[in-house]
C-alpha atoms as a PDB file:
ATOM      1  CA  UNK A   1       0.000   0.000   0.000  1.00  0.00           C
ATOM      2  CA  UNK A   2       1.458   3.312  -1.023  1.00  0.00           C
ATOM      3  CA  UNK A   3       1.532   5.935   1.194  1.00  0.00           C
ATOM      4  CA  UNK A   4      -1.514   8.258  -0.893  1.00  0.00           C
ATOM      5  CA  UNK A   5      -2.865   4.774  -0.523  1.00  0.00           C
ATOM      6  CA  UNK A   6      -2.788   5.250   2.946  1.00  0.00           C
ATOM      7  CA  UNK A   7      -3.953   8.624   3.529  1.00  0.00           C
ATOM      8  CA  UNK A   8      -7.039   8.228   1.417  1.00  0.00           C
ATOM      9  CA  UNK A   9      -8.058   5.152   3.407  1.00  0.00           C
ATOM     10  CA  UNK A  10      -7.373   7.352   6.730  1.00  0.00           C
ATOM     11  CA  UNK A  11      -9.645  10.022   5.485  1.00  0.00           C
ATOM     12  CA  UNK A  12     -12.395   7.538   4.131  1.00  0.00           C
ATOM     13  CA  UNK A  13     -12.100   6.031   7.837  1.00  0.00           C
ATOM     14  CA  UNK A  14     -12.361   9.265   9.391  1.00  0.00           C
ATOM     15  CA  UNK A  15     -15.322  10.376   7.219  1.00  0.00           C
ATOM     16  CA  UNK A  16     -16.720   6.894   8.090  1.00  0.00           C
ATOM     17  CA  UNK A  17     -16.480   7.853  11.634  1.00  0.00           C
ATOM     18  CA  UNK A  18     -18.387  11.128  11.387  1.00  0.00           C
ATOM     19  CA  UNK A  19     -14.807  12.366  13.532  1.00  0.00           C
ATOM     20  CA  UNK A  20     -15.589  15.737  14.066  1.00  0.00           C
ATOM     21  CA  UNK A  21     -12.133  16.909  12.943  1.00  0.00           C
ATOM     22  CA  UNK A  22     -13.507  16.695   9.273  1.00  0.00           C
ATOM     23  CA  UNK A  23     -15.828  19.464  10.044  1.00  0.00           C
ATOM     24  CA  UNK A  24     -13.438  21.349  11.893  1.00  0.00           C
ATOM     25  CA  UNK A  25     -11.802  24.744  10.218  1.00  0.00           C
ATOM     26  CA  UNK A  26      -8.606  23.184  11.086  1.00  0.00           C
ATOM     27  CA  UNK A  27      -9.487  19.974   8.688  1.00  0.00           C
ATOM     28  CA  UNK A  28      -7.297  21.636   5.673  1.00  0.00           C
ATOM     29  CA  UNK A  29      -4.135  21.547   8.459  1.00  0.00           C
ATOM     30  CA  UNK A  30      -5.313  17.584  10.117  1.00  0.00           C
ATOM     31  CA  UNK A  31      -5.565  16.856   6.087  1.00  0.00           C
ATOM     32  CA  UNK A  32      -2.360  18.081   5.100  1.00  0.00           C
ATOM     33  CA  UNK A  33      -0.457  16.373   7.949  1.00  0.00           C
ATOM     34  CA  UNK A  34      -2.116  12.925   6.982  1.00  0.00           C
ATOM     35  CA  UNK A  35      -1.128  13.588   3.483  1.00  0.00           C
ATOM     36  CA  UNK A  36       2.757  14.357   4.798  1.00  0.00           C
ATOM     37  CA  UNK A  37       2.940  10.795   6.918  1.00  0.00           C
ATOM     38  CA  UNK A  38      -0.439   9.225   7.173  1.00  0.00           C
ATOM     39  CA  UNK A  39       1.093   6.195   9.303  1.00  0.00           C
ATOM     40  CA  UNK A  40       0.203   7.730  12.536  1.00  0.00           C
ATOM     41  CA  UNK A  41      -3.244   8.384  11.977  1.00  0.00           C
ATOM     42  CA  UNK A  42      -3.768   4.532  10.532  1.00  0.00           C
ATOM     43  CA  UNK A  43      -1.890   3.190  13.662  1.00  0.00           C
ATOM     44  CA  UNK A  44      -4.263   5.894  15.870  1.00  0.00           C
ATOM     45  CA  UNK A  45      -7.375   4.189  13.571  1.00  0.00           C
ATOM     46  CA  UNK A  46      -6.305   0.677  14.034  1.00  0.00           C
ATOM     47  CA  UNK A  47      -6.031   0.912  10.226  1.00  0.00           C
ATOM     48  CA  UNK A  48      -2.610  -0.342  10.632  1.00  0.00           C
ATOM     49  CA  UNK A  49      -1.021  -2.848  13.163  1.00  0.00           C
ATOM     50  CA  UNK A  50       1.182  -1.445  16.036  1.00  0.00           C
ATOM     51  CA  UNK A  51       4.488  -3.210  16.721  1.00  0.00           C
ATOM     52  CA  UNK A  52       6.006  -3.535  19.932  1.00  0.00           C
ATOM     53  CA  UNK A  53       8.873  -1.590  20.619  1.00  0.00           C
ATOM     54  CA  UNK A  54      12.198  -2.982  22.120  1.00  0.00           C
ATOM     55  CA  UNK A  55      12.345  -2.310  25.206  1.00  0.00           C
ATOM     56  CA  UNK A  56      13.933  -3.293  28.767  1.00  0.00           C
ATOM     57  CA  UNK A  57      13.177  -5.786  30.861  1.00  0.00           C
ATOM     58  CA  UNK A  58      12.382  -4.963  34.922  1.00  0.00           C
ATOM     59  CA  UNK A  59      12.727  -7.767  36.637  1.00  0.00           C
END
C-alpha cells in the first residue's frame, strides 16, 4: 500500500467515523499532515497494526 494509498483510506475512515475533525476549520491543516505521513493516523485508527517496541526488561 502506497503511502496516498494510505492517507485516502485514513480520510475515508475518518469520514466513516463522522470524527468531528472533518468538520473542523482546522481539517485543511489535520488533512495536510495525513497527506505528509499518514502512518500515525492509521496506527491511531487501528487501520494499521502497532508493533512492539524494544524495550527493557524490569525484573
Amino acid at each position: 500500500m502506497t503511502a496516498a494509498d494510505l492517507a485516502q483510506a485514513v480520510v475515508h475512515e475518518l469520514q466513516r467515523r463522522a470524527d468531528p475533525a472533518t468538520r473542523s476549520p482546522s481539517w485543511p491543516g489535520v488533512l495536510a499532515a495525513i497527506n505528509t505521513d499518514p502512518r500515525p493516523f492509521a496506527r491511531a485508527l487501528g487501520l494499521l497494526a502497532v508493533t512492539p517496541r524494544a524495550g527493557r526488561t524490569v525484573h
